[in-house]
C-alpha atoms as a PDB file:
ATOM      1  CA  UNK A   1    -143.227  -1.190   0.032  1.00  0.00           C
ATOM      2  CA  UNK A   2    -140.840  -2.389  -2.835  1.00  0.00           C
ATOM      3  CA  UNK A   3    -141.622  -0.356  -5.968  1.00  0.00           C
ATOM      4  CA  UNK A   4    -140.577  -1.029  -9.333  1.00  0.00           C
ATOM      5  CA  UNK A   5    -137.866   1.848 -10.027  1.00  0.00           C
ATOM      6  CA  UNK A   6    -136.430   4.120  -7.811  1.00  0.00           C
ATOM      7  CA  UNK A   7    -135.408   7.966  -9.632  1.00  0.00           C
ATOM      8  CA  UNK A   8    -131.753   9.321  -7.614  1.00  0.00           C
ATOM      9  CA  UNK A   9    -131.488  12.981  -7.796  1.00  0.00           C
ATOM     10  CA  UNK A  10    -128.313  14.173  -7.027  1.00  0.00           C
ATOM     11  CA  UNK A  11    -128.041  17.677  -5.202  1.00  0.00           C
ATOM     12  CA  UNK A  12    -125.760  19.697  -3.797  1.00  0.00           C
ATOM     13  CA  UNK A  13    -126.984  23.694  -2.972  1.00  0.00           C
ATOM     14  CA  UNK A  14    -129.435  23.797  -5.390  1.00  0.00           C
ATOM     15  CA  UNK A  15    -133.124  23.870  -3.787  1.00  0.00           C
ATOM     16  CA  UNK A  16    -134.360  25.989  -6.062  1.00  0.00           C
ATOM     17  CA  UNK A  17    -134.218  23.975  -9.265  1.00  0.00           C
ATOM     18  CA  UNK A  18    -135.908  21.204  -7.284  1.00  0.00           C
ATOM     19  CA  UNK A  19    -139.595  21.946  -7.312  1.00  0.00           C
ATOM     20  CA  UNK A  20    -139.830  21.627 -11.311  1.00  0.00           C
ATOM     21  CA  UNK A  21    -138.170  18.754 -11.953  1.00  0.00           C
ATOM     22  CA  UNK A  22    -140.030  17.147  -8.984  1.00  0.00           C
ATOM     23  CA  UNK A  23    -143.414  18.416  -9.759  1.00  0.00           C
ATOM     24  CA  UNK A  24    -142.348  17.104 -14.068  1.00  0.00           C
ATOM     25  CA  UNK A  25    -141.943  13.653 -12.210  1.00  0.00           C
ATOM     26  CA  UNK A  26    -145.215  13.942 -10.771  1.00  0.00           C
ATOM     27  CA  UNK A  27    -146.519  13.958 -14.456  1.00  0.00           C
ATOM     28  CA  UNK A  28    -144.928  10.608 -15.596  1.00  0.00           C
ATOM     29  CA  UNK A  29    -147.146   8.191 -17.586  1.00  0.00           C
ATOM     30  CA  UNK A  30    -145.539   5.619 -15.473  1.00  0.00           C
ATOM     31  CA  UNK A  31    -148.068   4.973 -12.483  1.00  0.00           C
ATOM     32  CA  UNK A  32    -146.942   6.927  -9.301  1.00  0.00           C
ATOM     33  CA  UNK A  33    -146.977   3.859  -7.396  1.00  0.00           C
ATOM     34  CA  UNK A  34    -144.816   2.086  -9.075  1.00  0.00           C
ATOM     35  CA  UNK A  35    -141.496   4.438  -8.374  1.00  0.00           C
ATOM     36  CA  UNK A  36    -139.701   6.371  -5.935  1.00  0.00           C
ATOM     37  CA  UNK A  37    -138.115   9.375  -6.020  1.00  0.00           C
ATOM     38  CA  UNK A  38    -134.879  10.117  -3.753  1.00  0.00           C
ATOM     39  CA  UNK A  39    -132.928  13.520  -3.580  1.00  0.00           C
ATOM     40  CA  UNK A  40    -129.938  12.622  -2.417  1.00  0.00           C
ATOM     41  CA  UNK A  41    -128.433  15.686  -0.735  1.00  0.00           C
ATOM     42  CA  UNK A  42    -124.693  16.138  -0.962  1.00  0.00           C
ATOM     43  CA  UNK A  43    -124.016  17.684   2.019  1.00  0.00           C
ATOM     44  CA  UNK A  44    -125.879  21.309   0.969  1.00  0.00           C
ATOM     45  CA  UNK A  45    -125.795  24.489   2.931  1.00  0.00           C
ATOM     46  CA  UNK A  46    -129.235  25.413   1.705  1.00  0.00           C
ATOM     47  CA  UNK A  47    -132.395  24.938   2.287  1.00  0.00           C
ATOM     48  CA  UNK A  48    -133.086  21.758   0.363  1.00  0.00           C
ATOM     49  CA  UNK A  49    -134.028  19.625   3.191  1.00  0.00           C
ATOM     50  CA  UNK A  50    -136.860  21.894   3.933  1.00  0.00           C
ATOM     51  CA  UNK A  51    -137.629  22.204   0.040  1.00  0.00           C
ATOM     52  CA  UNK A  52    -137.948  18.283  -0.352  1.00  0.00           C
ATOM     53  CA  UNK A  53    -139.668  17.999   3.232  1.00  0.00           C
ATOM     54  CA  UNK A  54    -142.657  20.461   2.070  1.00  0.00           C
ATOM     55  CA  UNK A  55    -143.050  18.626  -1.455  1.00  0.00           C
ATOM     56  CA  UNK A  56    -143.188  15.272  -0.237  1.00  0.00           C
ATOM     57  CA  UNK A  57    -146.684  16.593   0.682  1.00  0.00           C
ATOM     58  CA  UNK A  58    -147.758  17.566  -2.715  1.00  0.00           C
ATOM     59  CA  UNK A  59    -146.550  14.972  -5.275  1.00  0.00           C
ATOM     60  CA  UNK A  60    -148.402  11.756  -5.745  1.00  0.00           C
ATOM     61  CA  UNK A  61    -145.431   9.368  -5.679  1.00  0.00           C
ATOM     62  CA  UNK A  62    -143.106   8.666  -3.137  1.00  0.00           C
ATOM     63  CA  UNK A  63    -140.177  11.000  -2.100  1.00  0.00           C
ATOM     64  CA  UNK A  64    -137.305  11.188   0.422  1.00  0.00           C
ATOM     65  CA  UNK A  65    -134.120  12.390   1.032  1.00  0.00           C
ATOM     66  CA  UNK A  66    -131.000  11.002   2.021  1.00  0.00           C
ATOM     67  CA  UNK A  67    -127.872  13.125   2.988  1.00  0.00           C
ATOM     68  CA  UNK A  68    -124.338  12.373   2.810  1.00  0.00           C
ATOM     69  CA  UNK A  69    -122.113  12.915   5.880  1.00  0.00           C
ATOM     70  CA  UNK A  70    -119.677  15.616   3.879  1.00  0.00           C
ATOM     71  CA  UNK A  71    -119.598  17.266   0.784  1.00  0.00           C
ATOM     72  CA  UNK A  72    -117.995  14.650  -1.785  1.00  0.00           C
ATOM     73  CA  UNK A  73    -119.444  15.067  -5.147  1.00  0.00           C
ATOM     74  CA  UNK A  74    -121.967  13.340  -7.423  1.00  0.00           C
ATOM     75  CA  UNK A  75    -120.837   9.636  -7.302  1.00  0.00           C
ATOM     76  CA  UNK A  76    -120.970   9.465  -3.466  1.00  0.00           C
ATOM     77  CA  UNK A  77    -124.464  11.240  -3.503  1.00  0.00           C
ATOM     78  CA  UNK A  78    -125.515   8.592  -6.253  1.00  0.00           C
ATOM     79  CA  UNK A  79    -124.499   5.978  -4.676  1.00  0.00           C
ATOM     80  CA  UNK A  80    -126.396   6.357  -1.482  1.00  0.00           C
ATOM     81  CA  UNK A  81    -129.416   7.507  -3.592  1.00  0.00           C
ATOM     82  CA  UNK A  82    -129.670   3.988  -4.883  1.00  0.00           C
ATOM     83  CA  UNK A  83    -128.387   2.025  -1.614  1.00  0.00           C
ATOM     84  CA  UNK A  84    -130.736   3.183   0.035  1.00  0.00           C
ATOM     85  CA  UNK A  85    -133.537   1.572  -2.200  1.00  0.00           C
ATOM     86  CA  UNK A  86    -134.309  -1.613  -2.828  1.00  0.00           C
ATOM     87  CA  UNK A  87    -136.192  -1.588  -6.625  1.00  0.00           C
ATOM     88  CA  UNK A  88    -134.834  -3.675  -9.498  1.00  0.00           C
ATOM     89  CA  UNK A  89    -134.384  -0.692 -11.279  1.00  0.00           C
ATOM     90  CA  UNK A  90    -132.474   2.598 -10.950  1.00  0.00           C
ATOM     91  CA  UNK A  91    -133.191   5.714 -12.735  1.00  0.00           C
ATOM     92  CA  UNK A  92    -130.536   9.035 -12.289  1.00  0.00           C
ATOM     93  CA  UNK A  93    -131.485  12.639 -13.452  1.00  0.00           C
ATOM     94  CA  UNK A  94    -129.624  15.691 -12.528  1.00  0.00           C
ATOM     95  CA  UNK A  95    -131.413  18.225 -10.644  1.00  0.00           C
ATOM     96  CA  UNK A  96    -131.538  20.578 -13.516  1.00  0.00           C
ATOM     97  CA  UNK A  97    -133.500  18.524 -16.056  1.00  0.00           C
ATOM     98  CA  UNK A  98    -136.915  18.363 -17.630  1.00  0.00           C
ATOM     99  CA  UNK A  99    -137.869  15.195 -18.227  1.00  0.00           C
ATOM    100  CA  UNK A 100    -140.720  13.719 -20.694  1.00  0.00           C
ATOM    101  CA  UNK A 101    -144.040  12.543 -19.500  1.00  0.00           C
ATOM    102  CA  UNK A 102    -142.826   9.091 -21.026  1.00  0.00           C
ATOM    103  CA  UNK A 103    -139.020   9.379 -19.662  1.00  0.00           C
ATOM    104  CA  UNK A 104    -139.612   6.312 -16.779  1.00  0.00           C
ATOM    105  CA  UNK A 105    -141.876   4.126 -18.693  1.00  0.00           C
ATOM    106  CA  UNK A 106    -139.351   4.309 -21.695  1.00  0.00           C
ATOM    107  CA  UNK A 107    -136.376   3.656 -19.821  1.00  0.00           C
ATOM    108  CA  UNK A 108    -137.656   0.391 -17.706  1.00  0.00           C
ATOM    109  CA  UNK A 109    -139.345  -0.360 -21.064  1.00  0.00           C
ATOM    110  CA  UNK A 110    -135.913  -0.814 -23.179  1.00  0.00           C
ATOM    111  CA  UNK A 111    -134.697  -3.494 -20.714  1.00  0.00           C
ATOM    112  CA  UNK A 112    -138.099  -5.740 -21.602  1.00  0.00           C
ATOM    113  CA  UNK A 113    -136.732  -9.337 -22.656  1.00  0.00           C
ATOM    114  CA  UNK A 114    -133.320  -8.088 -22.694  1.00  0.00           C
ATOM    115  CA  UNK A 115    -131.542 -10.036 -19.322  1.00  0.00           C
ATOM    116  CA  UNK A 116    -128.476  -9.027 -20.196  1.00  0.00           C
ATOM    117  CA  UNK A 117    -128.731  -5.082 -20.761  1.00  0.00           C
ATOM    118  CA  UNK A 118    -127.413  -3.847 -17.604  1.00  0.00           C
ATOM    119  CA  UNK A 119    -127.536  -0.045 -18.162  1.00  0.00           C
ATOM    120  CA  UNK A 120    -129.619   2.389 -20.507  1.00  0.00           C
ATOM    121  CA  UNK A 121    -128.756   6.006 -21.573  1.00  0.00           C
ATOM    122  CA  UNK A 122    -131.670   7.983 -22.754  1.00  0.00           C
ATOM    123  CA  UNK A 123    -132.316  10.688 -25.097  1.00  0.00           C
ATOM    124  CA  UNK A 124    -130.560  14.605 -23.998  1.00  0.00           C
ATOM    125  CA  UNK A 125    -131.641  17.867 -25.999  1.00  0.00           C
ATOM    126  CA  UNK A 126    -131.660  21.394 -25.231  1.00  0.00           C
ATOM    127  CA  UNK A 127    -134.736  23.110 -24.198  1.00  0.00           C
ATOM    128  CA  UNK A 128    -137.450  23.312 -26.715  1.00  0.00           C
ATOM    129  CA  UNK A 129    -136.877  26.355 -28.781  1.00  0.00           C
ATOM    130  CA  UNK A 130    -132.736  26.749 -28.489  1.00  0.00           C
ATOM    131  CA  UNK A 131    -130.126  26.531 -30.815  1.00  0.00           C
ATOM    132  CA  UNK A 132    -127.220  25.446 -29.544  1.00  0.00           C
ATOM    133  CA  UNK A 133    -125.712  25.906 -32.947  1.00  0.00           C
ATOM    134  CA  UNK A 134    -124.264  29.650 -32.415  1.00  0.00           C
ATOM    135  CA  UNK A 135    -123.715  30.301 -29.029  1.00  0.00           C
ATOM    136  CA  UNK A 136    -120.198  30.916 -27.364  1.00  0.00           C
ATOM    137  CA  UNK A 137    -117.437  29.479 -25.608  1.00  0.00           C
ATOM    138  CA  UNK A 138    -118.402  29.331 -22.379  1.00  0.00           C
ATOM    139  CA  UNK A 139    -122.098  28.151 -22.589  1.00  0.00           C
ATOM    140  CA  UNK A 140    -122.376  24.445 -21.488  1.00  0.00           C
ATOM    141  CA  UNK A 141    -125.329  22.210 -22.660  1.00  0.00           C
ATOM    142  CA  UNK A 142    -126.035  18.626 -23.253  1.00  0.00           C
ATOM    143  CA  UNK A 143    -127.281  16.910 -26.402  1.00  0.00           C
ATOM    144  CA  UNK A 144    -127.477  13.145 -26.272  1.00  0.00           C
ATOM    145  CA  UNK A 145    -128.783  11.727 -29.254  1.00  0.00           C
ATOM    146  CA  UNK A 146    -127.098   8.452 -29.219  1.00  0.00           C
ATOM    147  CA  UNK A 147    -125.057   5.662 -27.223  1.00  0.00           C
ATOM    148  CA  UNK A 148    -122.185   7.990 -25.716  1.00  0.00           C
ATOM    149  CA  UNK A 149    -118.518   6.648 -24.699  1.00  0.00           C
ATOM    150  CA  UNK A 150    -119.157   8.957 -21.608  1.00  0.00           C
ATOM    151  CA  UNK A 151    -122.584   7.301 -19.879  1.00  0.00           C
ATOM    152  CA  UNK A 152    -123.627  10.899 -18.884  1.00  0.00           C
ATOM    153  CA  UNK A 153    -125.050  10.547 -15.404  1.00  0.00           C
ATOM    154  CA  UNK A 154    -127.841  13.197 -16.131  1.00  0.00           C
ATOM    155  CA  UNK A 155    -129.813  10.707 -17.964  1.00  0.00           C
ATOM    156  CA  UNK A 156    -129.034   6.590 -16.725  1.00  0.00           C
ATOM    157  CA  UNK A 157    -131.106   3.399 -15.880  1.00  0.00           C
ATOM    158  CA  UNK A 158    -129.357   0.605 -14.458  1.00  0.00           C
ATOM    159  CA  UNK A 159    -130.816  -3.103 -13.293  1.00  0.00           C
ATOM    160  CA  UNK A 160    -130.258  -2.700  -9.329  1.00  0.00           C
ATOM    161  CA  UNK A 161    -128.171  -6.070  -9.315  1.00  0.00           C
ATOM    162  CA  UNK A 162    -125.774  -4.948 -11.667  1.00  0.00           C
ATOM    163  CA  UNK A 163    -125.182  -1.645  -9.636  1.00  0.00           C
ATOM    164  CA  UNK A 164    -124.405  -4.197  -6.756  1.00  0.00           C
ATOM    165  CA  UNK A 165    -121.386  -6.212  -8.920  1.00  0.00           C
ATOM    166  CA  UNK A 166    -119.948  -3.177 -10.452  1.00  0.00           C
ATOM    167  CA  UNK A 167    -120.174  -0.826  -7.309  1.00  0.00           C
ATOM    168  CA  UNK A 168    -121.650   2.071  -8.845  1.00  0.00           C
ATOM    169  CA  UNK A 169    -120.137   5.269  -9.172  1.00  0.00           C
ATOM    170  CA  UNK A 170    -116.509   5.957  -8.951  1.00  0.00           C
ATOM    171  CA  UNK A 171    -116.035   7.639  -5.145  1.00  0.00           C
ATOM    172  CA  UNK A 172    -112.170   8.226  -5.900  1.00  0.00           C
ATOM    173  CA  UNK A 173    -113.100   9.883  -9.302  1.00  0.00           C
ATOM    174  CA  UNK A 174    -115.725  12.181  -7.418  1.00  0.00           C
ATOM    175  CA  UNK A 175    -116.600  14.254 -10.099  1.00  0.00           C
ATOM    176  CA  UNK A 176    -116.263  14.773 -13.525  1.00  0.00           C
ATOM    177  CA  UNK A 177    -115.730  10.899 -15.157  1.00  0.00           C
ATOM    178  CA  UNK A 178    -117.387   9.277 -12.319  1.00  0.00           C
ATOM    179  CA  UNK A 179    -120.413   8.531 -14.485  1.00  0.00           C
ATOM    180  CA  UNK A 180    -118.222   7.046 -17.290  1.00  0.00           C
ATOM    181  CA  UNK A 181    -116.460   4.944 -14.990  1.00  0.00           C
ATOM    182  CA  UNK A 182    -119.828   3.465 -13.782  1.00  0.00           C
ATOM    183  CA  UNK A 183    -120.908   3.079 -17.234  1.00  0.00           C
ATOM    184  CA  UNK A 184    -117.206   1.364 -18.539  1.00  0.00           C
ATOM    185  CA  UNK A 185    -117.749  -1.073 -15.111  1.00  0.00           C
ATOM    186  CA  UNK A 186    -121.151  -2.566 -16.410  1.00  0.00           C
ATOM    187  CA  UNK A 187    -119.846  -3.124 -20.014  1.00  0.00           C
ATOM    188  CA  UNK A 188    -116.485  -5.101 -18.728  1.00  0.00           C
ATOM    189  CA  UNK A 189    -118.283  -6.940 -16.091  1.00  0.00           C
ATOM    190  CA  UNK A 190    -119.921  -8.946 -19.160  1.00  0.00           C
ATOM    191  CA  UNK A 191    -123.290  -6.465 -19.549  1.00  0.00           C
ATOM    192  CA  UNK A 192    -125.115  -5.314 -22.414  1.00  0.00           C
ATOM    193  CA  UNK A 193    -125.940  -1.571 -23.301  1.00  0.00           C
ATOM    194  CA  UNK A 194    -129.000  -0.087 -24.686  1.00  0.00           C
ATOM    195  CA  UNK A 195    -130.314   3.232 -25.836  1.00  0.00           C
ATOM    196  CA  UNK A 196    -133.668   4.559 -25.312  1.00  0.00           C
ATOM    197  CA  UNK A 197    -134.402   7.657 -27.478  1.00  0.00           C
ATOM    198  CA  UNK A 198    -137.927   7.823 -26.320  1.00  0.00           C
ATOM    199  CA  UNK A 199    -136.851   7.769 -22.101  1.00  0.00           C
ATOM    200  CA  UNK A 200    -136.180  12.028 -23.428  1.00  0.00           C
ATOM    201  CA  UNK A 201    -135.720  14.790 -21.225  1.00  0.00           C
ATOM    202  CA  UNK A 202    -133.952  18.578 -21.811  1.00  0.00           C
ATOM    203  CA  UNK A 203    -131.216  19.854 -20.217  1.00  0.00           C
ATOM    204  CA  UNK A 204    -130.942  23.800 -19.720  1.00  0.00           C
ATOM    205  CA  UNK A 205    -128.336  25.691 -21.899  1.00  0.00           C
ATOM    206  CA  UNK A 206    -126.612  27.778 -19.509  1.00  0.00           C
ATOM    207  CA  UNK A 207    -123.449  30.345 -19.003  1.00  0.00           C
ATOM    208  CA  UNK A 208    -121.024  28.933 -16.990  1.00  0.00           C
ATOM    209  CA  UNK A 209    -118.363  31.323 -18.081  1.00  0.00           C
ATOM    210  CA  UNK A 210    -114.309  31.115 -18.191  1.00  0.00           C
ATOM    211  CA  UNK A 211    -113.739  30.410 -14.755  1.00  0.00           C
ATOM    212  CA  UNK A 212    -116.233  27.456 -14.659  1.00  0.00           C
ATOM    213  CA  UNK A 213    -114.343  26.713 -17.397  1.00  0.00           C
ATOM    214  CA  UNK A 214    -110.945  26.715 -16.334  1.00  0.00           C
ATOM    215  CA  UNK A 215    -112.267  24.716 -12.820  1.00  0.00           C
ATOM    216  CA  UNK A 216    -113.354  22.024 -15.229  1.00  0.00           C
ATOM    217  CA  UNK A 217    -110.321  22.181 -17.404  1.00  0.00           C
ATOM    218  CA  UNK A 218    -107.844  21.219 -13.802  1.00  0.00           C
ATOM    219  CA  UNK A 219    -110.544  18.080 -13.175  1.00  0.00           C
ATOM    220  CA  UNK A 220    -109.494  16.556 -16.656  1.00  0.00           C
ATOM    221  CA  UNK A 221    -106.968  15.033 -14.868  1.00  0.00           C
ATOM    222  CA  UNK A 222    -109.990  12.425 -14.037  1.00  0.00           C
ATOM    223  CA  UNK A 223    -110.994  12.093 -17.784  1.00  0.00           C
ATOM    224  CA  UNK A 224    -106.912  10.588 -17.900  1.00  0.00           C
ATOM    225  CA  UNK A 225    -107.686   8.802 -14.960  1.00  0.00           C
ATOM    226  CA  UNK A 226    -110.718   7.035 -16.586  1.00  0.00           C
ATOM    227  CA  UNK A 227    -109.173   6.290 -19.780  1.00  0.00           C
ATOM    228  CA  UNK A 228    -106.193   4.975 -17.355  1.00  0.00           C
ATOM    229  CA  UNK A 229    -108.983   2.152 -15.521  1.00  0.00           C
ATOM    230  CA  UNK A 230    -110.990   1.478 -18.862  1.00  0.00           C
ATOM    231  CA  UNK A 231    -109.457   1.117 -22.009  1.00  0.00           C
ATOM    232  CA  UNK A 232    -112.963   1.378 -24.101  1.00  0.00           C
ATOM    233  CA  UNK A 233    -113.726   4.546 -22.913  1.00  0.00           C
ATOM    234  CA  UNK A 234    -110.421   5.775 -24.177  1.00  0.00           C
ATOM    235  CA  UNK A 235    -110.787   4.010 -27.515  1.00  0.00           C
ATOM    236  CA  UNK A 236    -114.311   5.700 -28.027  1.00  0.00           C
ATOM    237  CA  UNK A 237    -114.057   9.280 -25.909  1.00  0.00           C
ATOM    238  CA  UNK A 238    -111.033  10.257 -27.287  1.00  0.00           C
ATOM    239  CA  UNK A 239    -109.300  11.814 -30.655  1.00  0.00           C
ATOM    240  CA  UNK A 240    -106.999   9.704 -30.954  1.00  0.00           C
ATOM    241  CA  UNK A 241    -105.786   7.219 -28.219  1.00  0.00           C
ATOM    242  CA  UNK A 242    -102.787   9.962 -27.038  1.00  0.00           C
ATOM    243  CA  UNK A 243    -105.370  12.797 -27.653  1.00  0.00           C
ATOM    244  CA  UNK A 244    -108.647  13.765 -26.146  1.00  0.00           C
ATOM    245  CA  UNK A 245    -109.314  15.996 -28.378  1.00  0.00           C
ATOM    246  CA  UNK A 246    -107.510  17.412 -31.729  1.00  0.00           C
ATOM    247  CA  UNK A 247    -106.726  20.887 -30.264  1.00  0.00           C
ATOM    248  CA  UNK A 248    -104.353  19.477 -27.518  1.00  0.00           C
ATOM    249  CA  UNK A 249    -101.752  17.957 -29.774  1.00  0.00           C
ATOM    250  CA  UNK A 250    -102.292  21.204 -32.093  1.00  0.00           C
ATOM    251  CA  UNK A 251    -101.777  23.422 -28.625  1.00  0.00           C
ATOM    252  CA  UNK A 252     -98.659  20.895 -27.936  1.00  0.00           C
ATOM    253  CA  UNK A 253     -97.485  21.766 -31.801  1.00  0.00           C
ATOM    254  CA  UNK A 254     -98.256  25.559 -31.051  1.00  0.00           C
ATOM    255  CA  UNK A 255     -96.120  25.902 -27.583  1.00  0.00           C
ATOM    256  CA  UNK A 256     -93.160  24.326 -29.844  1.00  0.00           C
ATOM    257  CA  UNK A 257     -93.140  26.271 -32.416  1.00  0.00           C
ATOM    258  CA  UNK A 258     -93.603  29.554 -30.590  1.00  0.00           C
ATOM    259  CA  UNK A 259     -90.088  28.725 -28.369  1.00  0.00           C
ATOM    260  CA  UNK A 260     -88.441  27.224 -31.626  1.00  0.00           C
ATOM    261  CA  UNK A 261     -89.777  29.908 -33.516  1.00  0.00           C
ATOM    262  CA  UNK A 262     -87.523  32.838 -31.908  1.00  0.00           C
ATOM    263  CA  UNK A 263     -84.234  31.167 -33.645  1.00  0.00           C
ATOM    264  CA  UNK A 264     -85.688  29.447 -36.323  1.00  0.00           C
ATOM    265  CA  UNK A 265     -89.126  31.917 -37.834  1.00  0.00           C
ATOM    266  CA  UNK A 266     -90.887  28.870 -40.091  1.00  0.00           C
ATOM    267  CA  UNK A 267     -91.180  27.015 -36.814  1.00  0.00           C
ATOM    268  CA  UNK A 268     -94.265  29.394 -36.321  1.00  0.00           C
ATOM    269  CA  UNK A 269     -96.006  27.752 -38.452  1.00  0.00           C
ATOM    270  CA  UNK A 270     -96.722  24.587 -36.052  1.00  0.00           C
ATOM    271  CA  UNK A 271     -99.108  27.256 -34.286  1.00  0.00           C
ATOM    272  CA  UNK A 272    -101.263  27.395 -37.312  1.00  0.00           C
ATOM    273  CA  UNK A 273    -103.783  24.458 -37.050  1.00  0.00           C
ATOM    274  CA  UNK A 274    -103.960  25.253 -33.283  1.00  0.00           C
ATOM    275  CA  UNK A 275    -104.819  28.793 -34.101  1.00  0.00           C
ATOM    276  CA  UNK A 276    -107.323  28.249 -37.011  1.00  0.00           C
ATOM    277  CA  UNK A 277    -109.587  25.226 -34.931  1.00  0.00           C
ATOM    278  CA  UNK A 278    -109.234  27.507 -32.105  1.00  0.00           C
ATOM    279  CA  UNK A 279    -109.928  30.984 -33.707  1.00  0.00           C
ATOM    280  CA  UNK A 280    -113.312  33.058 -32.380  1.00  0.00           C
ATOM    281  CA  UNK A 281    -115.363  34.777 -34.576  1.00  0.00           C
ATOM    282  CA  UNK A 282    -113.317  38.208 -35.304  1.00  0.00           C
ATOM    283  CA  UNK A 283    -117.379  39.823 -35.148  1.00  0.00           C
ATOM    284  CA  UNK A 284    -117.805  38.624 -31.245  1.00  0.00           C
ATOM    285  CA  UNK A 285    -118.452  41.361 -28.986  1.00  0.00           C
ATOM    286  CA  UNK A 286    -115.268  39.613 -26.970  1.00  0.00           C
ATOM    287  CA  UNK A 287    -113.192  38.850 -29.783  1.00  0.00           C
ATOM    288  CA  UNK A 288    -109.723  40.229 -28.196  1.00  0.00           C
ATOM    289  CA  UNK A 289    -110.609  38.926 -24.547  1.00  0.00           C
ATOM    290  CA  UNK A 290    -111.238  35.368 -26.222  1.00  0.00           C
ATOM    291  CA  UNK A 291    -107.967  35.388 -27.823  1.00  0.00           C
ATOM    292  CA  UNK A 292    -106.686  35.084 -24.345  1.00  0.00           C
ATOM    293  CA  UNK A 293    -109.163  33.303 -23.031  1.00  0.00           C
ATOM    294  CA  UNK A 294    -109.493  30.531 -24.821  1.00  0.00           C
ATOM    295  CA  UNK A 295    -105.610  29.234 -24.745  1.00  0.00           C
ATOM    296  CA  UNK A 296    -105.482  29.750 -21.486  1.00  0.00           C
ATOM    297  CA  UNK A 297    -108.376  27.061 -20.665  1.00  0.00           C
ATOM    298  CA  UNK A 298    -106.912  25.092 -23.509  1.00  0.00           C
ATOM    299  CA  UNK A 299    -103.207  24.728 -21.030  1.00  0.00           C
ATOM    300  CA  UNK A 300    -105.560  24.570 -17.956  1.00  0.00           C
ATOM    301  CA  UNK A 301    -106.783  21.182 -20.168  1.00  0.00           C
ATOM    302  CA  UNK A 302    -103.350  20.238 -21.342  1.00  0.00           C
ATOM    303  CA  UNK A 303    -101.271  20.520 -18.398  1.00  0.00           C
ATOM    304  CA  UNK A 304    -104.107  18.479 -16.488  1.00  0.00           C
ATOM    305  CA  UNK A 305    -103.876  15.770 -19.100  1.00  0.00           C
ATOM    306  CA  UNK A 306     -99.750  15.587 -18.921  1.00  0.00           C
ATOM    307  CA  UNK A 307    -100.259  15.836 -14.801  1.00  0.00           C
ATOM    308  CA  UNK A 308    -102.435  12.840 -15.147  1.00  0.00           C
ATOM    309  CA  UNK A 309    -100.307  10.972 -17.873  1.00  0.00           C
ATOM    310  CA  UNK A 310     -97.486  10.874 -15.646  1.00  0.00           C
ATOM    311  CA  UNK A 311     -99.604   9.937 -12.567  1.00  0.00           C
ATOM    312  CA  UNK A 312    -101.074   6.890 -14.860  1.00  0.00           C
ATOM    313  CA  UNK A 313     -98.427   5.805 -17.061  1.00  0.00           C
ATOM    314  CA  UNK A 314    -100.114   6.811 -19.714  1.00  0.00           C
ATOM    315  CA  UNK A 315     -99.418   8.769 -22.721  1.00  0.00           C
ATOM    316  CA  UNK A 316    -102.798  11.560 -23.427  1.00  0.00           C
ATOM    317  CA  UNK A 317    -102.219  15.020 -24.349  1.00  0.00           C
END
């Protein structure tokens, strides 16, 4: 049976978060014969095989798993999600999202007349009822409210035929830019883009804490990397083109002026935009352990980016 849309759910050791966002796709407005769903199991020491075996009993629509031979991150786990189907449209959620009632019918719905949009991002927010407006430094959310330079994986529809040109996901990438890289592919083989703010779903607020943190801060090599193979992602992701963000040339202006500043005292002063953008909130319950903290991740971030400039040949701090 060839249905219309297949939905790729990327796992890896997570069977628990499964059942709700499978049972929230069982509520789509879209009929339930007219998509697929596919967990595509990275590999996982759990129990998710058993998890997706007993709900493909329960839901209305179609659902499978497919597992990948080792452990290799989110764009090899993608890409066999939507390999293994043959639809004219694929959707991708992450296994921690809630989507809308409306989130399939919206998505297939803003490539209507439009032969040339190859990919659609969809509308991100935070659970109903959170602020993400005052919470710390090592909470991680997403809020999508627009086209994004980074393609964010946890909320994608492509046409099937342009996965097949562009190759999907980045395997080399793995992890952390591999959706970007997808995304950059379908815009410089010739495709269009489109947002659809109506194909909406939430995505949980969470604490992830410092070492999450710094783990993510060593992978920005990949962010370099990406910026390295697609020169509109760097143009639109980043600060300035030799800057992801503002605080790494400020950290860069910081490090100098601390070593310069033992011979020479007004060379401290280079530390002073670093140390204002960068400053926590002197009434946070860990305002001392966040001085620390937080520089630290920052040259986690930095020396990843000079790592990966070198690697490249290309100048991002």
């Amino acid at each position: 049976m060839t249905f219309e849309v297949t939905v790729v759910i990327p796992s890896y050791g997570r069977s628990s978060r499964l059942p709700p966002l499978l049972r929230a796709l069982a509520a789509q407005t879209l009929p339930s014969d007219r998509f697929e769903v596919v967990v595509a199991d990275d590999c996982s020491p759990d129990d998710t095989a058993d998890v997706v075996a007993a709900l493909a009993n329960e839901v209305p629509y179609r659902l499978r798993r497919v597992r990948t031979p080792v452990n290799h991150g989110p764009a090899a786990a993608r890409n066999l999600g939507w390999r293994s189907s043959d639809a004219p449209f694929v959707a991708f959620i992450d296994d921690d999202c809630d989507p809308s009632p409306d989130w399939l019918r919206a998505g297939l719905a803003a490539f209507d007349d439009q032969p040339n949009v190859g990919i659609v991002q969809g509308r991100t927010h935070a659970p109903d009822g959170e602020s993400t407006s005052n919470l710390g430094d090592w909470y991680i959310w997403r809020v999508i409210e627009a086209p994004s330079a980074f393609f964010e994986g946890c909320n994608l529809f492509f046409r099937r035929d342009v996965l097949d040109i562009t190759g999907g996901f980045d395997e080399d990438i793995a992890y952390h830019g591999e959706d970007s890289s997808a995304g950059w592919r379908v815009i410089e083989a010739g495709f269009d883009r489109a947002f659809a703010a109506d194909a909406s779903m939430s995505h949980p607020v969470e604490l992830r804490g410092v070492g999450w943190h710094i783990d993510m801060g060593r992978l920005e090599d990949r962010i370099v990397w990406c910026a390295a193979m697609h020169p509109g992602f760097r143009q639109q992701a980043f600060w300035r083109p030799w800057a992801y963000r503002r605080e790494d040339p400020a950290l860069v202006a910081a490090l100098i002026g601390v070593a310069l500043g033992t011979r020479f005292r007004p060379a401290l002063l280079l530390a002073l935009p670093y140390l204002w953008w960068q400053r926590p909130s002197v009434r946070h319950r860990s305002f001392f352990r966040l001085c620390l903290q937080v520089p630290y991740v920052d040259t986690v971030r930095l020396t990843a980016h000079l790592r990966a400039s070198l690697r490249h040949r290309i100048l991002v701090v």
